[in-house]
N, C-alpha and C. Protein backbone atom coordinates (compact mmCIF):
# COMPACT_ATOMS: atom_id res chain seq x y z
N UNK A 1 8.61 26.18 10.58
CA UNK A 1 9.09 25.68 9.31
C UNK A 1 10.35 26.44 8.93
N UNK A 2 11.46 25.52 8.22
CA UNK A 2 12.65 26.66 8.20
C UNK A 2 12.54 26.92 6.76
N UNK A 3 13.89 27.67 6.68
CA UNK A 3 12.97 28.61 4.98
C UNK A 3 13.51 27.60 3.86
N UNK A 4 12.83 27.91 3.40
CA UNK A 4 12.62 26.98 1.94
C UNK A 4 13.55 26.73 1.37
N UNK A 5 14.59 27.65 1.07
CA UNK A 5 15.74 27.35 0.14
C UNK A 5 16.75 27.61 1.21
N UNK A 6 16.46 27.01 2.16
CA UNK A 6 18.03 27.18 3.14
C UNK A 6 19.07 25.83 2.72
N UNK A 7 18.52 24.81 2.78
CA UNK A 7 19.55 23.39 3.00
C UNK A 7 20.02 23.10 1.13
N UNK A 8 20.92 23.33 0.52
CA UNK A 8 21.47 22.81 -0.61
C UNK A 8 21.99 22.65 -0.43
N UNK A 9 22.40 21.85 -2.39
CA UNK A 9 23.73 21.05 -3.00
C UNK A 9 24.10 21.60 -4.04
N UNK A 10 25.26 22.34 -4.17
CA UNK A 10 26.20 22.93 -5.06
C UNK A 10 25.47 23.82 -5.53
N UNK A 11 24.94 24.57 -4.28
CA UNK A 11 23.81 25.96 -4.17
C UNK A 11 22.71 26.34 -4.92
N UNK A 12 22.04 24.76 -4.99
CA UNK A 12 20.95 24.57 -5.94
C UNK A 12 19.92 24.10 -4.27
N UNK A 13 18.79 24.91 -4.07
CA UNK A 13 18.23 24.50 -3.31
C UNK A 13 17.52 23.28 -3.13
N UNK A 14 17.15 22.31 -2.15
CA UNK A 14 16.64 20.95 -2.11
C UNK A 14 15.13 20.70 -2.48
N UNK A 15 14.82 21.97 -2.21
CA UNK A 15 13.42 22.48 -2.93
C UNK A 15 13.16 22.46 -4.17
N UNK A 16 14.08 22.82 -4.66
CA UNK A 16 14.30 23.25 -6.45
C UNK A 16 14.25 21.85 -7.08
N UNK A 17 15.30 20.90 -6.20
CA UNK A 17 15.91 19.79 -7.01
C UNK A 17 14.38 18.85 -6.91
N UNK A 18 13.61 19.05 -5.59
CA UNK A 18 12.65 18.24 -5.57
C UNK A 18 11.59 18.47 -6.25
N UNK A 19 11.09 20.10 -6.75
CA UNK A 19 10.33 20.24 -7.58
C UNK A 19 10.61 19.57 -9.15
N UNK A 20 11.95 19.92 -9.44
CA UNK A 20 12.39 19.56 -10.72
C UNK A 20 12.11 18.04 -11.02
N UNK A 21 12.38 17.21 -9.95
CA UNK A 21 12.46 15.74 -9.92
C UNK A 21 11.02 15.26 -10.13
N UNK A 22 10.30 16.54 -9.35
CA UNK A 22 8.48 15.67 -9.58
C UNK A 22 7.78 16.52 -11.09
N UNK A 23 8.85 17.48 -11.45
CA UNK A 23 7.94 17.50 -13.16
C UNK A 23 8.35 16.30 -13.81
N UNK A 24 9.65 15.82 -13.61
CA UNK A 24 10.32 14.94 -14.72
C UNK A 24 9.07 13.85 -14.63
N UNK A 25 9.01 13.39 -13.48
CA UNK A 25 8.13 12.39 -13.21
C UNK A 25 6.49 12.50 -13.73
N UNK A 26 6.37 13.78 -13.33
CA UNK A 26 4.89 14.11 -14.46
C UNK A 26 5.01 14.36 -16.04
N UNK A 27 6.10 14.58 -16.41
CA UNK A 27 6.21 14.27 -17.90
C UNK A 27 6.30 12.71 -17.99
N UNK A 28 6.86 12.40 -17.70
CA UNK A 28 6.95 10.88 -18.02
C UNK A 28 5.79 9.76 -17.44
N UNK A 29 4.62 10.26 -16.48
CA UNK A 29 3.39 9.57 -16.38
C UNK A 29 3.00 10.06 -17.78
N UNK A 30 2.13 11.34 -18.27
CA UNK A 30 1.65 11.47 -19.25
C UNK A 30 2.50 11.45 -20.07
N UNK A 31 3.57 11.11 -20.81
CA UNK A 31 3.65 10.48 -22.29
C UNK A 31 3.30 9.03 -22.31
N UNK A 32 3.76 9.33 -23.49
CA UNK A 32 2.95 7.61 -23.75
C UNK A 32 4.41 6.61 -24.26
N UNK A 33 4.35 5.45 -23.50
CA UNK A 33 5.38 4.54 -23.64
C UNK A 33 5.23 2.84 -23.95
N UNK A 34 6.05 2.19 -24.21
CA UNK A 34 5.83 0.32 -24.22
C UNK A 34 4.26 0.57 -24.75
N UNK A 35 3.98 0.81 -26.06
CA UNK A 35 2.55 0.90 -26.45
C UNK A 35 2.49 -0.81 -26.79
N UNK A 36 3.96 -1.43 -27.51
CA UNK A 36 3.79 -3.01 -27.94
C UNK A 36 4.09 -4.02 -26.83
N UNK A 37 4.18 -3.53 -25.69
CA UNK A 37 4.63 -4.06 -24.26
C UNK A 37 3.77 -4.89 -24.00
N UNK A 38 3.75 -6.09 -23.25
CA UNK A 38 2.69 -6.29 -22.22
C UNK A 38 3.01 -7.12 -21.09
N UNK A 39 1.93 -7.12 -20.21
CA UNK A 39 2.41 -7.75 -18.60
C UNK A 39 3.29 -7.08 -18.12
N UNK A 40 4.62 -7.62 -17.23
CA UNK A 40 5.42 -6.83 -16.62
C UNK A 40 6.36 -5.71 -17.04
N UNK A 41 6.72 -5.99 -18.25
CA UNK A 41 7.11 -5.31 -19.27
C UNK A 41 6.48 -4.00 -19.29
N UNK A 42 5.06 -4.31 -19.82
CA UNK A 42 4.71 -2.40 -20.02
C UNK A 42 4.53 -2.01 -18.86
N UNK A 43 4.09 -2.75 -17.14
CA UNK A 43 4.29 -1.80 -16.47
C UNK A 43 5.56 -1.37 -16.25
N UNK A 44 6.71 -1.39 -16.30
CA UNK A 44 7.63 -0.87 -15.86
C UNK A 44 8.65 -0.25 -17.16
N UNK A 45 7.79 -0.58 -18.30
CA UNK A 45 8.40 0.68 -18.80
C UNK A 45 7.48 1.77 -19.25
N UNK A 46 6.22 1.29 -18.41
CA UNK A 46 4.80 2.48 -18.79
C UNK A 46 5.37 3.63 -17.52
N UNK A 47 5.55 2.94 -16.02
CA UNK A 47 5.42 3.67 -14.60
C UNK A 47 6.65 3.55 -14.02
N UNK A 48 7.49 2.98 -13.85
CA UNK A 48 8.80 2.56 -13.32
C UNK A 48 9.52 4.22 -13.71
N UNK A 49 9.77 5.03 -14.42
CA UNK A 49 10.37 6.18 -14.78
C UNK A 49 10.00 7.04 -13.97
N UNK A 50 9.06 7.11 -13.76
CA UNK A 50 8.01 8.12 -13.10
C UNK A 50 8.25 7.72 -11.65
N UNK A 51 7.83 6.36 -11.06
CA UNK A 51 8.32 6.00 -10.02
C UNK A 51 9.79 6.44 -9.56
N UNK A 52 10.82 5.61 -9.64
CA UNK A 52 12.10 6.43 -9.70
C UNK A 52 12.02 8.13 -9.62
N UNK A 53 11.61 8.72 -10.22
CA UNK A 53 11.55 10.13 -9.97
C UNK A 53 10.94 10.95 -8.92
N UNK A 54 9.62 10.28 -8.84
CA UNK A 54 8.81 10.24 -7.29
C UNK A 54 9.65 10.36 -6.64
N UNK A 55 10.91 9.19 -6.21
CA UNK A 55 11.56 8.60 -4.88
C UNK A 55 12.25 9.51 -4.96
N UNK A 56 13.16 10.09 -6.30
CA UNK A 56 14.08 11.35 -6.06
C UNK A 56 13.88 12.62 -5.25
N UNK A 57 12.47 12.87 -6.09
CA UNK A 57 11.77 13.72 -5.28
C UNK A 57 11.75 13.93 -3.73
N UNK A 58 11.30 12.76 -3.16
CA UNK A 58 10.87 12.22 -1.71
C UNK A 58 12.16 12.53 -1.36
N UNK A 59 13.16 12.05 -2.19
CA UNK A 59 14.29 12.16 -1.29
C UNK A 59 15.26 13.33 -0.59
N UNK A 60 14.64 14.45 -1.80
CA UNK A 60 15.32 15.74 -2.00
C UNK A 60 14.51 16.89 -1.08
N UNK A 61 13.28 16.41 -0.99
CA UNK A 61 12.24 16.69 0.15
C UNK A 61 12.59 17.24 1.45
N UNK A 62 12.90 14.97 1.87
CA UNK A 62 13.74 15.18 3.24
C UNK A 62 14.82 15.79 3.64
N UNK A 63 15.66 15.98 2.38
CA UNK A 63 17.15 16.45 2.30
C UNK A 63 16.73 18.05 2.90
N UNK A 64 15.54 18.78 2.35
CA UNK A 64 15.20 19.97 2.43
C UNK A 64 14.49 20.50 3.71
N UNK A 65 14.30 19.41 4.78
CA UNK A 65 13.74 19.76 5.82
C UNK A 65 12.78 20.59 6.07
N UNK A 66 11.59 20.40 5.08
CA UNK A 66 10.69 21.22 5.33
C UNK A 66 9.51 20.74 5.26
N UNK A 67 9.74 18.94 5.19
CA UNK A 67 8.45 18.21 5.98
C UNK A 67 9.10 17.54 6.65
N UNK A 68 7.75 16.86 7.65
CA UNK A 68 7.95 16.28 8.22
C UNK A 68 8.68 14.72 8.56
N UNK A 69 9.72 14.77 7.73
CA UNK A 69 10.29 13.06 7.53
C UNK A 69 11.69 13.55 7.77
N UNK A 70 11.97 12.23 8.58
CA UNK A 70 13.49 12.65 9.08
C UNK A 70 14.44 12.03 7.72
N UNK A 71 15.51 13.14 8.13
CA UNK A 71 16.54 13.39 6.92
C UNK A 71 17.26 11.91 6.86
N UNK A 72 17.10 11.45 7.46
CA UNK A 72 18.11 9.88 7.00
C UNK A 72 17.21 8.85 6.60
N UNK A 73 16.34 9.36 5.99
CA UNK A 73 14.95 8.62 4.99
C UNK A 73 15.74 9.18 3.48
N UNK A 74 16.54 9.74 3.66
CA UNK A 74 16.65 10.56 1.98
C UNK A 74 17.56 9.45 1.43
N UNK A 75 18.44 8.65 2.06
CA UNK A 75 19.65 8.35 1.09
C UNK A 75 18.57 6.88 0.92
N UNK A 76 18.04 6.00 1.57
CA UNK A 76 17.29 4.95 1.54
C UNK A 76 16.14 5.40 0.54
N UNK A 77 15.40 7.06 0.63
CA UNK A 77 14.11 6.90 -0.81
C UNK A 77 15.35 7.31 -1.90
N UNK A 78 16.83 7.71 -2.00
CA UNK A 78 17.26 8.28 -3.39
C UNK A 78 17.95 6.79 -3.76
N UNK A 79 18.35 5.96 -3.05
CA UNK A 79 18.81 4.77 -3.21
C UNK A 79 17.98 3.34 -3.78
N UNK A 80 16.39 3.83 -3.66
CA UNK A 80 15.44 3.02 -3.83
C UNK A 80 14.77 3.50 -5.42
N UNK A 81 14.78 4.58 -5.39
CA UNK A 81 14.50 5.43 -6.78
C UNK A 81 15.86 4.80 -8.13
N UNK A 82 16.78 4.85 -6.91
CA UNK A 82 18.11 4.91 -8.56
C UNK A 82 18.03 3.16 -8.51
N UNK A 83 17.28 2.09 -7.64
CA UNK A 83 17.35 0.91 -8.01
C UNK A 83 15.82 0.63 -9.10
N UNK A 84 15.19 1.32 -8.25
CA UNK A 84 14.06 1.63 -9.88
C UNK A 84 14.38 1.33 -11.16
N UNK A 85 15.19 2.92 -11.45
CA UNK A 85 15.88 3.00 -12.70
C UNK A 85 16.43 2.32 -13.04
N UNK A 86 17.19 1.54 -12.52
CA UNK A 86 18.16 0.76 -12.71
C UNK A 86 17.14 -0.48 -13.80
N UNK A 87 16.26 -0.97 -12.78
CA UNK A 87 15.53 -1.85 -13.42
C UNK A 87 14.38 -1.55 -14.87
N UNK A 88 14.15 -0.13 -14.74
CA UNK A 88 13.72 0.60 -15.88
C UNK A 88 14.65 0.28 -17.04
N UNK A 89 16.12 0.46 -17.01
CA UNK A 89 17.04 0.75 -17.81
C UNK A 89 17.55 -0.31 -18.14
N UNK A 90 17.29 -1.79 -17.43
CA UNK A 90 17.93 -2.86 -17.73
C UNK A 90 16.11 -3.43 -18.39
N UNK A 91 15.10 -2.99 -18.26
CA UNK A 91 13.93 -3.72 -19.43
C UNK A 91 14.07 -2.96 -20.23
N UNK A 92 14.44 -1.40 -20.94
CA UNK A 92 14.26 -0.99 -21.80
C UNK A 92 15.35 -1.36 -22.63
N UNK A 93 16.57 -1.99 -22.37
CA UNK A 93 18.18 -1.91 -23.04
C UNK A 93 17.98 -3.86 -23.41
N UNK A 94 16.79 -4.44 -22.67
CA UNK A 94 16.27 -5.82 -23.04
C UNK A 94 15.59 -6.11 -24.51
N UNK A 95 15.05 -4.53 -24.57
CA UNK A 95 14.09 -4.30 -25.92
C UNK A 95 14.71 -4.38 -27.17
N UNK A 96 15.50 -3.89 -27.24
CA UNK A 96 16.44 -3.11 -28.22
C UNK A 96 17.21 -4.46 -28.73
């Protein structure tokens, strides 16, 4: 296994960024969101945030080479995460 904080970006380790990416994502499962939502709507503005952040995660992971998933999985899970959001950000800006 190589060391943990060897592979960064703008000398923030890939470790760091991926831990950081999976609290965001556990804050945002447990709060509470779209309480007047329903059907497709509240799922994706209940889990879709959280999702997206997952993928960041995953992505910053591979970037970090310290599992087992090859590194050119990262730009396809950080590219799949920011189309998430994307769709997070275009039902929540629907609400309003």
């Amino acid at each position: 296994m190589n060391d943990l904080f060897a592979e960064r970006i703008a000398g923030i380790p890939w470790v760091v960024v991926a831990a950081v990416a999976a609290l965001v994502a556990l804050a945002y499962a447990v709060l509470p969101a779209a309480q007047d939502a329903t059907g497709a709507t509240f799922i994706i503005l209940r889990w879709a945030h959280s999702v997206a952040w997952l993928f960041f995660a995953a992505a910053a992971l591979a970037r970090a080479r310290i599992v087992n998933v090859p590194m050119e999985w990262s730009a396809p899970l950080a590219a799949t995460g920011g189309l998430v959001y994307v769709v997070f950000m275009v039902t929540t800006m629907g609400r309003g």
